[in-house]
N, C-alpha and C. Protein backbone atom coordinates (compact mmCIF):
# COMPACT_ATOMS: atom_id res chain seq x y z
N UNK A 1 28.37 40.07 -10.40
CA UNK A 1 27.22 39.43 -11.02
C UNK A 1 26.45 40.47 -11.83
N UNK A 2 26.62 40.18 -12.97
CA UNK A 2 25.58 41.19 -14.21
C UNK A 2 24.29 41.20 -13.53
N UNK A 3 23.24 42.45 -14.22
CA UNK A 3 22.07 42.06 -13.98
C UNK A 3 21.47 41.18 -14.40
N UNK A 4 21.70 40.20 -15.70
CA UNK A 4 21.08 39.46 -15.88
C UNK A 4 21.18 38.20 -15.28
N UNK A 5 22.60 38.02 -14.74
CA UNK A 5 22.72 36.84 -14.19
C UNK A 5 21.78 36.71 -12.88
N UNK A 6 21.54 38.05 -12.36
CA UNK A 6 20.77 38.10 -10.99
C UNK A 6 19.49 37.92 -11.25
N UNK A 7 18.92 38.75 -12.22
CA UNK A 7 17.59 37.98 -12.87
C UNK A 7 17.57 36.95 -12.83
N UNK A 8 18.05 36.25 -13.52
CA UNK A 8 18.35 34.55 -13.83
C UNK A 8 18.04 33.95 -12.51
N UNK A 9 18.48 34.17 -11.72
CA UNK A 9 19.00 33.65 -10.37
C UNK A 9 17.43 34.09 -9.61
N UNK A 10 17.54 35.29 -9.50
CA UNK A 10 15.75 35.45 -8.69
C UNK A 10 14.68 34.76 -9.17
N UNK A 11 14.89 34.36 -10.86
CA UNK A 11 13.64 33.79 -11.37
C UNK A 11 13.78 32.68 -11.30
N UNK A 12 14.90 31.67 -10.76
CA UNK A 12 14.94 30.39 -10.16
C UNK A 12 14.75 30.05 -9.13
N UNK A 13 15.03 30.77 -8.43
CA UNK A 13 15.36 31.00 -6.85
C UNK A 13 13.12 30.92 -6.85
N UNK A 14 12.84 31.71 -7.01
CA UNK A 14 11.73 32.00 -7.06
C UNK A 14 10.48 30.97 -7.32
N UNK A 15 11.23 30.38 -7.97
CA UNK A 15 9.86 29.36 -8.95
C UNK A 15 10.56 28.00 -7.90
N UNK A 16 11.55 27.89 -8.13
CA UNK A 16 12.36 26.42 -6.88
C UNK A 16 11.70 26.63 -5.70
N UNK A 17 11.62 27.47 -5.05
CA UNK A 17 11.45 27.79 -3.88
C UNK A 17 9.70 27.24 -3.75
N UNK A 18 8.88 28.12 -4.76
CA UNK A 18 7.26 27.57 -4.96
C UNK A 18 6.91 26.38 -4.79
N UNK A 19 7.67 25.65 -6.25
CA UNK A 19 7.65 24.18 -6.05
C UNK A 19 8.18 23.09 -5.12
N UNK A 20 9.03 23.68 -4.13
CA UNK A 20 9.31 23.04 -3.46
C UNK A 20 8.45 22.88 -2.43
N UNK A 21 8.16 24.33 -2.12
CA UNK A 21 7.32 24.57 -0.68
C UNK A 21 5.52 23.48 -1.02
N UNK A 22 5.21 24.04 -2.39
CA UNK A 22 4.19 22.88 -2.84
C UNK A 22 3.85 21.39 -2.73
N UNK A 23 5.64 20.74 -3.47
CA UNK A 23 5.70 19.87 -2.93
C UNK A 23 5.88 19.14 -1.99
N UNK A 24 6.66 20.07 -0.47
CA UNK A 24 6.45 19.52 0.57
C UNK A 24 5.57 19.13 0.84
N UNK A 25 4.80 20.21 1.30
CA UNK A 25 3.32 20.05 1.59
C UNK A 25 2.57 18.97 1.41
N UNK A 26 2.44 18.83 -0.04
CA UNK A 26 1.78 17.31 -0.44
C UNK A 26 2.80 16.38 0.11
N UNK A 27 3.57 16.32 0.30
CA UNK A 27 4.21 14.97 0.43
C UNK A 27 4.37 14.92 2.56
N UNK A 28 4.14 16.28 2.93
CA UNK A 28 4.01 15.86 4.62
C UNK A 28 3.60 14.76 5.00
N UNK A 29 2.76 14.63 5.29
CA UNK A 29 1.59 13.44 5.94
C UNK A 29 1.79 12.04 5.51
N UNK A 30 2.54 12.39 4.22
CA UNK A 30 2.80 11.03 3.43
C UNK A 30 4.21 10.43 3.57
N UNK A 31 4.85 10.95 3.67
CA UNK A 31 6.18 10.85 4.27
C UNK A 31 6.51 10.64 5.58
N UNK A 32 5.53 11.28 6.14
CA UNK A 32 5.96 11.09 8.00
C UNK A 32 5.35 9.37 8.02
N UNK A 33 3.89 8.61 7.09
CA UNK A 33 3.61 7.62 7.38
C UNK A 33 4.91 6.37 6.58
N UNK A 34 4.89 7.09 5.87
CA UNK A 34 6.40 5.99 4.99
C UNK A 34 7.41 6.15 6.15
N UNK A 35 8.08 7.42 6.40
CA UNK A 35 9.68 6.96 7.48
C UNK A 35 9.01 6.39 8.71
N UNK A 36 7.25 6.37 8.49
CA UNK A 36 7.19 5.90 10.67
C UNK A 36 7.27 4.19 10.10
N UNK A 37 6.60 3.71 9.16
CA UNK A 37 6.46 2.30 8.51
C UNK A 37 7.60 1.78 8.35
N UNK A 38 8.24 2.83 7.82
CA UNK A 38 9.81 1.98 7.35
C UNK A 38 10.74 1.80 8.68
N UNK A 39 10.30 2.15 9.56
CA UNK A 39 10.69 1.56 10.83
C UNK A 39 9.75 0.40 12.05
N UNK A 40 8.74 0.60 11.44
CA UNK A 40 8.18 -0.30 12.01
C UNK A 40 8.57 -1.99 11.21
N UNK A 41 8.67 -2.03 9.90
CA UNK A 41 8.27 -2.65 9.31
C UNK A 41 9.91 -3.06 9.27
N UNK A 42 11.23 -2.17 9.89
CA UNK A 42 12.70 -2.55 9.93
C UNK A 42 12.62 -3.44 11.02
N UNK A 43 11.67 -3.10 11.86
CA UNK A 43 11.99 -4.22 13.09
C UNK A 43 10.36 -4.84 13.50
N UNK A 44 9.88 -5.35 12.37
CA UNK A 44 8.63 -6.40 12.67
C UNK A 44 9.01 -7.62 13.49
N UNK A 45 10.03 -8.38 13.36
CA UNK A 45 10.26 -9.68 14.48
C UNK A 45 10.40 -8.81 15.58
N UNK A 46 10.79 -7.61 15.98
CA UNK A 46 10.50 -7.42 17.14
C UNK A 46 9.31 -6.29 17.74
N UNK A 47 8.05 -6.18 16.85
CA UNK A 47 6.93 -6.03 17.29
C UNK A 47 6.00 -7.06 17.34
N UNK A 48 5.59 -6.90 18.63
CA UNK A 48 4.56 -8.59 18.66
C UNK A 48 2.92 -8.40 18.18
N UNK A 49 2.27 -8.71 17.46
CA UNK A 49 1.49 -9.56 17.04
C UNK A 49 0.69 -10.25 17.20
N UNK A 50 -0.68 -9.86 17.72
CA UNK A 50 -1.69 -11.28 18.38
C UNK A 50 -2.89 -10.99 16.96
N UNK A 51 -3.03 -12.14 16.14
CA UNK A 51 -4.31 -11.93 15.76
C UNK A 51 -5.28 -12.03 16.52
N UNK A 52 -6.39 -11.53 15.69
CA UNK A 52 -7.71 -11.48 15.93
C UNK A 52 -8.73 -12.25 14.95
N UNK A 53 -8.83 -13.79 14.96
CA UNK A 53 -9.12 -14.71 14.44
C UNK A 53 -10.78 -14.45 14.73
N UNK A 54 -11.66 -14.18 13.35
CA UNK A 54 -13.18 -13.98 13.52
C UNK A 54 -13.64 -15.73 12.33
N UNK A 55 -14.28 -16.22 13.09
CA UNK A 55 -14.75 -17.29 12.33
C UNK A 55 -16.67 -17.90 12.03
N UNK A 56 -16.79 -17.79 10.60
CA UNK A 56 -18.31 -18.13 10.67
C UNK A 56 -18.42 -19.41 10.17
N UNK A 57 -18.97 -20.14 10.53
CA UNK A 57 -19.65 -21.87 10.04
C UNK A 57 -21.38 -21.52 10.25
N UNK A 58 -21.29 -22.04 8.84
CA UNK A 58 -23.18 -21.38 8.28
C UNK A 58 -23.60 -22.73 7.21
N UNK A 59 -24.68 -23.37 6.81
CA UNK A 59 -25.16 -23.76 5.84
C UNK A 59 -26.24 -22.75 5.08
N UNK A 60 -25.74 -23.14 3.97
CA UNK A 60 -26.83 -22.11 2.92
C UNK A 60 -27.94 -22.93 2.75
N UNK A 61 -29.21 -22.00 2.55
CA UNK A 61 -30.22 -22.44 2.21
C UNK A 61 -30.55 -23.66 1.31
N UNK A 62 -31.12 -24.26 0.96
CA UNK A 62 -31.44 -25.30 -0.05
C UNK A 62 -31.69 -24.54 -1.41
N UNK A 63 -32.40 -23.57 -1.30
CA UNK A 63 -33.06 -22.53 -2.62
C UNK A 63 -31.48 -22.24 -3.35
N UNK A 64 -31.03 -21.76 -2.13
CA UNK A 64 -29.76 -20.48 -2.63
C UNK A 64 -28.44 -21.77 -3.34
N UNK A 65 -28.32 -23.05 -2.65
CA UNK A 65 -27.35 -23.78 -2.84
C UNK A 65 -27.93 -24.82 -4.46
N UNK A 66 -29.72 -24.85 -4.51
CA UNK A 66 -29.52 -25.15 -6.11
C UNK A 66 -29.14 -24.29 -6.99
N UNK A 67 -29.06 -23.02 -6.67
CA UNK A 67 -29.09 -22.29 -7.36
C UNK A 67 -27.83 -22.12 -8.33
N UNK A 68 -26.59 -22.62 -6.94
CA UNK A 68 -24.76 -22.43 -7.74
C UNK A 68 -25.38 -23.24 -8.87
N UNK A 69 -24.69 -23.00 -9.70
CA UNK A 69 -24.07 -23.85 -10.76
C UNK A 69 -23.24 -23.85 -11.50
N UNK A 70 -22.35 -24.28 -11.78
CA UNK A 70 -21.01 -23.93 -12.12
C UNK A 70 -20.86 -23.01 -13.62
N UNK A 71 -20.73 -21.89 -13.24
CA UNK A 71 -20.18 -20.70 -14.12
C UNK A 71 -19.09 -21.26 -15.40
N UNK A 72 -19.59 -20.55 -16.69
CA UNK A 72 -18.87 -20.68 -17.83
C UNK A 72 -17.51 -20.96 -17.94
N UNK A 73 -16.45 -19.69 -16.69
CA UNK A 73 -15.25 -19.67 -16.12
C UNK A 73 -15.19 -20.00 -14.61
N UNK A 74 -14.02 -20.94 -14.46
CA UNK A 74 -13.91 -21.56 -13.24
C UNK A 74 -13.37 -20.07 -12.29
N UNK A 75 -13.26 -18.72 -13.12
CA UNK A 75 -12.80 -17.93 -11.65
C UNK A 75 -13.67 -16.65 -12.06
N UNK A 76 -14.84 -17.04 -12.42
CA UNK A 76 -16.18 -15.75 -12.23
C UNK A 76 -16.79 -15.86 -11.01
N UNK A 77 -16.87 -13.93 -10.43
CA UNK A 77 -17.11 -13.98 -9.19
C UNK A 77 -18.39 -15.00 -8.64
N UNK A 78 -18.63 -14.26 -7.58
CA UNK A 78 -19.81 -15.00 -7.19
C UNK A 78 -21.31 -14.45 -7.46
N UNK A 79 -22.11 -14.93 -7.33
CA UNK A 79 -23.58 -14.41 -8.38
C UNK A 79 -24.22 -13.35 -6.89
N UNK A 80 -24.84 -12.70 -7.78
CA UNK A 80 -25.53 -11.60 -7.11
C UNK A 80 -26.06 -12.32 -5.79
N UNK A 81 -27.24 -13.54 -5.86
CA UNK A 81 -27.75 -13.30 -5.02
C UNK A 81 -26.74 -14.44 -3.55
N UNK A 82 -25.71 -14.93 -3.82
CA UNK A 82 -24.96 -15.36 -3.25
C UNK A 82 -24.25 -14.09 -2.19
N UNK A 83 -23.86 -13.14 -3.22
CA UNK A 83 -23.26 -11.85 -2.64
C UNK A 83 -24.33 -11.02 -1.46
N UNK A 84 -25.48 -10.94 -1.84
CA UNK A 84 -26.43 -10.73 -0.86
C UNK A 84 -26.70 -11.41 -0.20
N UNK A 85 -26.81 -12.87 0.46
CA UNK A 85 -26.70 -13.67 1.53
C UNK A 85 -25.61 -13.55 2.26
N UNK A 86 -24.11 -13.39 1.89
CA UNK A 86 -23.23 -12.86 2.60
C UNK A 86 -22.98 -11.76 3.36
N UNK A 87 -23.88 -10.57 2.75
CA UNK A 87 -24.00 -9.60 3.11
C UNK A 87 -24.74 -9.44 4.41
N UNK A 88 -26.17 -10.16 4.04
CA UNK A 88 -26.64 -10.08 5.32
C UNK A 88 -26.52 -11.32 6.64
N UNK A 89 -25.87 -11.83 6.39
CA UNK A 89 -25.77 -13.01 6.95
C UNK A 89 -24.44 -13.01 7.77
N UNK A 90 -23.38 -12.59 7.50
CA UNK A 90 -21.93 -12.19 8.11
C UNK A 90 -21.54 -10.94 8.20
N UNK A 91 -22.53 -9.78 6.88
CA UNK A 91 -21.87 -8.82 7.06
C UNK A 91 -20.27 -8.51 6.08
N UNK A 92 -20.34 -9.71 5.33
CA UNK A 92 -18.89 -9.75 4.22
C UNK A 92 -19.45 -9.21 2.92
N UNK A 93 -18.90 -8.20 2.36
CA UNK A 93 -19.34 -7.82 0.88
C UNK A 93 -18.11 -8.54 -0.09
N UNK A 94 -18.52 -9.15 -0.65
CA UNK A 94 -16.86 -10.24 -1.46
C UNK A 94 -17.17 -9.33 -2.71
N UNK A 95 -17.31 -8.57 -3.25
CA UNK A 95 -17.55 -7.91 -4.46
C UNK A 95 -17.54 -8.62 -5.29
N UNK A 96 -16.62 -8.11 -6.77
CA UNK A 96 -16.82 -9.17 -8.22
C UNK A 96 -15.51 -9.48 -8.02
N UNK A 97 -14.64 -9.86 -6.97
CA UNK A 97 -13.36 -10.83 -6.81
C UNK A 97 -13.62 -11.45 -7.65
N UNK A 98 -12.43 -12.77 -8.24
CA UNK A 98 -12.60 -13.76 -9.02
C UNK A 98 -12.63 -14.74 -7.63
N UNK A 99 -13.50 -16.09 -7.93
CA UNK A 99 -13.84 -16.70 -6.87
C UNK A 99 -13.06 -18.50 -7.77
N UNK A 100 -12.74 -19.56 -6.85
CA UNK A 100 -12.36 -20.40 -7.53
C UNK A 100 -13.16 -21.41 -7.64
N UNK A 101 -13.67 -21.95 -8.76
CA UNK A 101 -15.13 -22.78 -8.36
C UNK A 101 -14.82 -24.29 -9.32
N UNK A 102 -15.30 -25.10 -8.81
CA UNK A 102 -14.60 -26.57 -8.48
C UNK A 102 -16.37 -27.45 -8.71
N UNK A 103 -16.10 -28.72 -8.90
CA UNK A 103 -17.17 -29.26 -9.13
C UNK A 103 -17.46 -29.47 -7.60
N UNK A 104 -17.02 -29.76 -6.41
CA UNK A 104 -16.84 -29.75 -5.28
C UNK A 104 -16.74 -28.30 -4.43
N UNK A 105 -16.54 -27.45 -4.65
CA UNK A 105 -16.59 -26.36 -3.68
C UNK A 105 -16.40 -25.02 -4.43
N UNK A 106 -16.98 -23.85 -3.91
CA UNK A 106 -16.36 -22.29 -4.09
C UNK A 106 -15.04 -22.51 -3.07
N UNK A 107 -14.06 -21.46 -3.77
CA UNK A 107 -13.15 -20.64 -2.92
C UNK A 107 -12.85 -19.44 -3.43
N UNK A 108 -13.33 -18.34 -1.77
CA UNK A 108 -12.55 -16.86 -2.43
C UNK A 108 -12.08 -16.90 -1.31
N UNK A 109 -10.60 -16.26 -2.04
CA UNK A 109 -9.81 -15.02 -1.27
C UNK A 109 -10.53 -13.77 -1.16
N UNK A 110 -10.09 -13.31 0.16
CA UNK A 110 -10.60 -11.81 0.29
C UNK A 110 -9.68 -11.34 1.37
N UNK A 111 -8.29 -10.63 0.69
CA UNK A 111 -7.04 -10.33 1.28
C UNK A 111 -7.55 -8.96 1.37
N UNK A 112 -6.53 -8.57 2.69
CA UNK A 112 -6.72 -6.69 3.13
C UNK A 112 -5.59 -6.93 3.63
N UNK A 113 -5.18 -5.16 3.45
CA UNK A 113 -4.14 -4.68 4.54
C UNK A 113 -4.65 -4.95 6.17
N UNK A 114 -3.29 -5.56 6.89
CA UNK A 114 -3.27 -5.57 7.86
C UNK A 114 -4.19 -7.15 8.36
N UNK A 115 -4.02 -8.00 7.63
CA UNK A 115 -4.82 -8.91 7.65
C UNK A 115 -4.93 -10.06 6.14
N UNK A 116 -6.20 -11.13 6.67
CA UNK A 116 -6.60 -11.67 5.36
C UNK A 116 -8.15 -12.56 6.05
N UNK A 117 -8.01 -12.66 4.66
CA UNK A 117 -9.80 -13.44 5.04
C UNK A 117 -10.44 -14.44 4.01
N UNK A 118 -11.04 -15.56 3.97
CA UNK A 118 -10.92 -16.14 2.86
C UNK A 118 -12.30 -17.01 3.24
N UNK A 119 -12.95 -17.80 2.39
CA UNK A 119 -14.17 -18.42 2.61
C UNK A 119 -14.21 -19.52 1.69
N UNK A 120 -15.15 -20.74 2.05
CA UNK A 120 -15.07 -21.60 1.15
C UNK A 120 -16.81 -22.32 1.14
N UNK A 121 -17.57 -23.12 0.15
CA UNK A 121 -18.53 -23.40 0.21
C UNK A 121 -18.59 -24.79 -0.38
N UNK A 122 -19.07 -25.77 0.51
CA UNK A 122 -19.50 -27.48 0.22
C UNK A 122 -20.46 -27.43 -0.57
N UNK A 123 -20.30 -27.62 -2.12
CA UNK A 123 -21.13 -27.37 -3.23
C UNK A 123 -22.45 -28.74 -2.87
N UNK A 124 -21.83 -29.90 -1.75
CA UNK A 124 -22.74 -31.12 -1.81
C UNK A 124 -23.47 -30.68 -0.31
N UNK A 125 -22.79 -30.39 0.23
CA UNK A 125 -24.00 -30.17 2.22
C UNK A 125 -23.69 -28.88 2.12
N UNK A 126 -23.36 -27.90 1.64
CA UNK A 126 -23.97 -26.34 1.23
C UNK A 126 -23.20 -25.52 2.62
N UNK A 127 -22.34 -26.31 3.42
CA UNK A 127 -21.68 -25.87 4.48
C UNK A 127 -21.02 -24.45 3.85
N UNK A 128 -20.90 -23.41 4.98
CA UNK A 128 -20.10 -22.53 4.17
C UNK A 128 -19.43 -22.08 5.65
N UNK A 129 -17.89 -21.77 5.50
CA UNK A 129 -16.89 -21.56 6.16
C UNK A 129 -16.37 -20.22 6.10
N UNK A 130 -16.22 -19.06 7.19
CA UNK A 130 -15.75 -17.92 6.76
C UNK A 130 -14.62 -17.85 7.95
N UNK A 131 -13.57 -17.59 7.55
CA UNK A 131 -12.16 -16.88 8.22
C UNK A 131 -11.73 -15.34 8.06
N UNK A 132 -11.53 -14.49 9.15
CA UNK A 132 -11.21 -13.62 9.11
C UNK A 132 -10.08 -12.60 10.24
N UNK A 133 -8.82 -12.88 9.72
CA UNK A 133 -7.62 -12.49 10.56
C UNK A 133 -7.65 -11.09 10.61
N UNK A 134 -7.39 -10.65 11.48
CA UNK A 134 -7.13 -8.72 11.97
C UNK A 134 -5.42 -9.19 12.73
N UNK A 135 -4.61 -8.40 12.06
CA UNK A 135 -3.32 -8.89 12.93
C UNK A 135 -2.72 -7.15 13.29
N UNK A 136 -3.74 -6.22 13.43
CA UNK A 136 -3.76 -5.18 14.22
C UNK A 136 -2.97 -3.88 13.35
N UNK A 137 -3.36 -2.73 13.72
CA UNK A 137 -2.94 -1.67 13.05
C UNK A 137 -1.58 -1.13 12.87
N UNK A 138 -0.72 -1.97 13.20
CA UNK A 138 0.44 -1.47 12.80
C UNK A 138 0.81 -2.54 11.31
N UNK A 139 0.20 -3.58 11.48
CA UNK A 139 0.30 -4.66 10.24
C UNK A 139 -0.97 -3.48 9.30
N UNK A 140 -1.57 -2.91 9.68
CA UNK A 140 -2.47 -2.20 8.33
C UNK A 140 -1.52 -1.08 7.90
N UNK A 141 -0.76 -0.58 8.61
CA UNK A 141 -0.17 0.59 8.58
C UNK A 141 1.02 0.27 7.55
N UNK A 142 1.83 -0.87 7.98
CA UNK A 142 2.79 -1.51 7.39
C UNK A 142 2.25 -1.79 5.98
N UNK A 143 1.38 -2.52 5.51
CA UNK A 143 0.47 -2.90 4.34
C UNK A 143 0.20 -1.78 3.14
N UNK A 144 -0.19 -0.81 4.30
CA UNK A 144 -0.24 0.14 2.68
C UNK A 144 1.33 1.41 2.36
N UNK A 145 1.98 0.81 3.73
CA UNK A 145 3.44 1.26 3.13
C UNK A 145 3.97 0.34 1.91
N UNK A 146 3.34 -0.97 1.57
CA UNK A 146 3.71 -1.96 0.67
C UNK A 146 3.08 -1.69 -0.49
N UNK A 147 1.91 -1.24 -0.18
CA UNK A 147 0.92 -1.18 -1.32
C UNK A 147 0.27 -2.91 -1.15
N UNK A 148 0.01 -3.37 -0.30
CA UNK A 148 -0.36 -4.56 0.04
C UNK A 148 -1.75 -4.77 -0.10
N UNK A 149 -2.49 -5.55 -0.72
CA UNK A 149 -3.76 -5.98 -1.08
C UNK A 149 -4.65 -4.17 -0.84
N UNK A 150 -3.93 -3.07 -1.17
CA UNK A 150 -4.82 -2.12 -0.97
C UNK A 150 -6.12 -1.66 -2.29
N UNK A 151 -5.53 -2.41 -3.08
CA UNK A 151 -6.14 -1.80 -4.46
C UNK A 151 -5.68 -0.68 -5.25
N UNK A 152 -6.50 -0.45 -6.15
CA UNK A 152 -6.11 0.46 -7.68
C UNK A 152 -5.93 1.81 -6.98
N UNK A 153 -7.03 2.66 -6.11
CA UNK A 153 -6.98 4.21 -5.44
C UNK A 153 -5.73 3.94 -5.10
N UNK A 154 -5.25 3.27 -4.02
CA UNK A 154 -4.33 3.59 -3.25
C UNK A 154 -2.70 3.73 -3.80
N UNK A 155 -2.88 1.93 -4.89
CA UNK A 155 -1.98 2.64 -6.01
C UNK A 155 -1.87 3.60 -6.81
N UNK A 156 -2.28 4.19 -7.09
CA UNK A 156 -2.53 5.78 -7.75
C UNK A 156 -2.26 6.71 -7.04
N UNK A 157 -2.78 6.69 -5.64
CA UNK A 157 -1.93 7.65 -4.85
C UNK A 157 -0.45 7.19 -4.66
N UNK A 158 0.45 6.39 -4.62
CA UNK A 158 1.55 5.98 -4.34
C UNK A 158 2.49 6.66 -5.17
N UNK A 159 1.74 5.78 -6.31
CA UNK A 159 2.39 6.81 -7.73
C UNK A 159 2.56 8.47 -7.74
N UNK A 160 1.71 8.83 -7.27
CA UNK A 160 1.33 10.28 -7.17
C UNK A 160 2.26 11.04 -6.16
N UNK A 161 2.06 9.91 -5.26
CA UNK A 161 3.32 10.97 -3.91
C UNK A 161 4.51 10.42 -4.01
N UNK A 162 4.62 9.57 -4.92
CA UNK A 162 6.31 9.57 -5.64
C UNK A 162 6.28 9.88 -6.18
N UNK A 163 6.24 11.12 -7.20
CA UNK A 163 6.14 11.71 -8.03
C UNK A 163 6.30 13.31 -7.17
N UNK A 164 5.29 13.48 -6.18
CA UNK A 164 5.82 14.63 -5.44
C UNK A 164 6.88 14.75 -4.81
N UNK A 165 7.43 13.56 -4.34
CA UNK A 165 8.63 13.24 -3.40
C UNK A 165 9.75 13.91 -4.42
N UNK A 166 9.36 13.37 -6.07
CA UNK A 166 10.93 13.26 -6.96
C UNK A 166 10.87 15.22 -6.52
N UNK A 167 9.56 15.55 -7.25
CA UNK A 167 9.51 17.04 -7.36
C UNK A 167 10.29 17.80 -6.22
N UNK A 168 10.01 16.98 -4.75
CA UNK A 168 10.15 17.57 -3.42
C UNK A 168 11.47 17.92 -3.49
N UNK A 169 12.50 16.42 -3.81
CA UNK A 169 13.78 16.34 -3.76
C UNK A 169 14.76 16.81 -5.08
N UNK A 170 14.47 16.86 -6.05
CA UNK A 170 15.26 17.49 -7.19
C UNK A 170 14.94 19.09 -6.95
N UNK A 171 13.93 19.72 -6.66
CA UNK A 171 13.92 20.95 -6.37
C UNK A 171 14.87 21.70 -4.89
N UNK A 172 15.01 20.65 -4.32
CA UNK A 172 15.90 20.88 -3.55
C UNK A 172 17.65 20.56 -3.54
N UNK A 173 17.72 19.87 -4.92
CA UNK A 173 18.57 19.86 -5.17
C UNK A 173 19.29 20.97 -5.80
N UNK A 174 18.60 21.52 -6.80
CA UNK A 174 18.53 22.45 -7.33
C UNK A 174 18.54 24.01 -6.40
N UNK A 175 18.19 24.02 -5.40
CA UNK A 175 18.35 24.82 -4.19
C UNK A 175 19.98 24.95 -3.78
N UNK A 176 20.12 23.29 -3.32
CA UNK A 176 21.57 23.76 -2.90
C UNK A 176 22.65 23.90 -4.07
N UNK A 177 22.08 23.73 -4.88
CA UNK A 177 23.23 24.18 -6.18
C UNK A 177 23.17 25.69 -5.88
N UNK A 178 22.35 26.55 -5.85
CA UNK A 178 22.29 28.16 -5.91
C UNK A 178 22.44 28.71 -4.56
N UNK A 179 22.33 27.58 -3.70
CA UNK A 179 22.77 28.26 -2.43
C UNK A 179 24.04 27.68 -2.04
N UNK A 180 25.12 26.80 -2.87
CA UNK A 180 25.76 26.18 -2.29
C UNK A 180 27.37 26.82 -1.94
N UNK A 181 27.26 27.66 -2.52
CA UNK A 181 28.51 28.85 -2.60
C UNK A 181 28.68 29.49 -1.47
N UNK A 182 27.54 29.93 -1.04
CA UNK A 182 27.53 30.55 0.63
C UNK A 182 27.45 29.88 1.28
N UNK A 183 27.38 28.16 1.15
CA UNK A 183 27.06 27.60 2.53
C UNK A 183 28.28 25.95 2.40
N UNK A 184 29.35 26.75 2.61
CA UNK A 184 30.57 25.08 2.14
C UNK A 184 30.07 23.98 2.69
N UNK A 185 29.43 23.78 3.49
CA UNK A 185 29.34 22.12 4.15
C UNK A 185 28.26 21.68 3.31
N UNK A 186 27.55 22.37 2.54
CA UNK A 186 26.43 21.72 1.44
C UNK A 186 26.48 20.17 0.52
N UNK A 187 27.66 20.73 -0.23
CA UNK A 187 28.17 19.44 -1.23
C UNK A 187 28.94 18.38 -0.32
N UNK A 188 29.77 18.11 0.72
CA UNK A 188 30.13 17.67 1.76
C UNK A 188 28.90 16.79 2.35
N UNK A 189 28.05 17.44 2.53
CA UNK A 189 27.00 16.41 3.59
C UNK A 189 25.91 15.37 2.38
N UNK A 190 25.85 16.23 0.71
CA UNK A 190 25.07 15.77 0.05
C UNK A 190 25.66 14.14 -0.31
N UNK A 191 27.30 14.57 -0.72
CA UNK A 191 28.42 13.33 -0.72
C UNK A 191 28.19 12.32 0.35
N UNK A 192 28.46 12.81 1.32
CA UNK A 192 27.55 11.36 2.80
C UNK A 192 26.66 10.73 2.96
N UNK A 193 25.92 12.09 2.23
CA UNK A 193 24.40 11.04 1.63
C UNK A 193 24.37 9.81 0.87
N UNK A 194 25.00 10.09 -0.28
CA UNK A 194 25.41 8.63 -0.72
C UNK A 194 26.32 8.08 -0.71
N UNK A 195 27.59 8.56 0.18
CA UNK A 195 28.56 7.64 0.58
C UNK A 195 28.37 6.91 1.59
N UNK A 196 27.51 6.84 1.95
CA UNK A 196 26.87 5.90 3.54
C UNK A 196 26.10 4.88 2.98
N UNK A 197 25.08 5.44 2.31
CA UNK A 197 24.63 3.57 1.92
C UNK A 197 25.44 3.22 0.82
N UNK A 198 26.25 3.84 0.44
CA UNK A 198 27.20 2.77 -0.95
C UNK A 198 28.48 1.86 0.41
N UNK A 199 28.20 2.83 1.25
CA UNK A 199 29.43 1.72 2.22
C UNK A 199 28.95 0.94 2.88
N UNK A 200 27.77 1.24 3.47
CA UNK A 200 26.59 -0.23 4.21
C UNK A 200 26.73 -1.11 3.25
N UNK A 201 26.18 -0.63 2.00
CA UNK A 201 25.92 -2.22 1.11
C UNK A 201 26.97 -2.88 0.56
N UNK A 202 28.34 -1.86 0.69
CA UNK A 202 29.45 -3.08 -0.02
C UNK A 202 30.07 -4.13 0.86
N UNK A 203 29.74 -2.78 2.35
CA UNK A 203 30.48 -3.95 3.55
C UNK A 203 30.16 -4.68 3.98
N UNK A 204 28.72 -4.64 4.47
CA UNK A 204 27.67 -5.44 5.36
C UNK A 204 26.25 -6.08 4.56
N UNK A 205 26.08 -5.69 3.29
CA UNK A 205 25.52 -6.20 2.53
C UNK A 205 25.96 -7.36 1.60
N UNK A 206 25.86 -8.83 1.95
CA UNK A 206 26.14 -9.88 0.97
C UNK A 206 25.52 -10.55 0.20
N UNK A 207 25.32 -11.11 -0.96
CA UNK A 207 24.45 -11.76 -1.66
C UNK A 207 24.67 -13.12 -1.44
């Protein structure tokens, strides 16, 4: 090996090695919750499941219920001071959701990981109905392995630690290319890697 080829080689070796160790890192914590999910979430019929069913039945004020009146668009949220009666009254913040509004009733959704929750309001007897399912922390856990009703942050992080993952794993690819000469079972085990799920899915996988 010339010197330059060894140069070559230390100044890869070198910078691979950085980025890899970098990108582990970021991707620890995030990865241990994806492979623990992706097993929880392989055998959900056989984790059991009890919700936790929270329910409010309320009439709104007379003031607050002349007040609806049906919005320009049938799915503009709900008005400020509606949002503040909820607030203090159940304790629900429904933000600027789009809400579905009917000459006869409001309806919002108000979906979460690990759960859902939804409310509705009798535009004529001002009845208002609140539902709220908790189906326990392994369904929240599962949820934002989906990216499930988590929102815009969480998508952005997803994106982000797939993106470290690619970094994690092409830099390590790139590893066993320069280490793969000294170590024969390298290209051998990388081949199993994808000769195992190309043989799950042709054999046992049917459409």
């Amino acid at each position: 090996m010339t010197d330059t080829t060894a140069g070559q080689r230390s100044f890869w070796l070198r910078h691979l090695h950085r980025w890899h160790w970098i990108s582990s890192a970021l991707c620890l914590i995030g990865m241990l919750l994806f492979a623990f999910t992706g097993i929880t979430l392989n055998h959900a019929a056989q984790i059991e499941a009890r919700p936790d069913i929270t329910e409010h039945d309320i009439v709104l004020p007379e003031s607050l219920l002349a007040s609806l009146s049906m919005p320009d668009s049938p799915d503009a949220p709900l008005p400020p001071v509606l949002r503040d009666f909820l607030i203090q009254q159940i304790g629900v913040d429904p933000g600027h959701r789009p809400a579905e509004w009917s000459d006869r009733d409001i309806y919002l959704a108000l979906p979460r990981p690990g759960g859902d929750a939804w409310l509705s309001i009798d535009l004529a007897s001002g009845e208002l109905l609140y539902e709220h399912t908790d189906r326990g922390w392994i369904a929240w856990l599962n949820d934002l392995h989906k990216g499930r009703n988590t929102g815009t942050a969480w998508a952005w992080f997803i994106d982000i630690f797939a993106v470290a993952c690619l970094v994690f794993c092409l830099t390590g690819l790139f590893l066993l290319h320069l280490h793969g000469r000294q170590r024969p079972a390298t290209w051998p085990l990388v081949g199993l890697g994808l000769v195992a799920p190309l043989l799950l899915i042709i054999l046992f996988i049917h459409s």
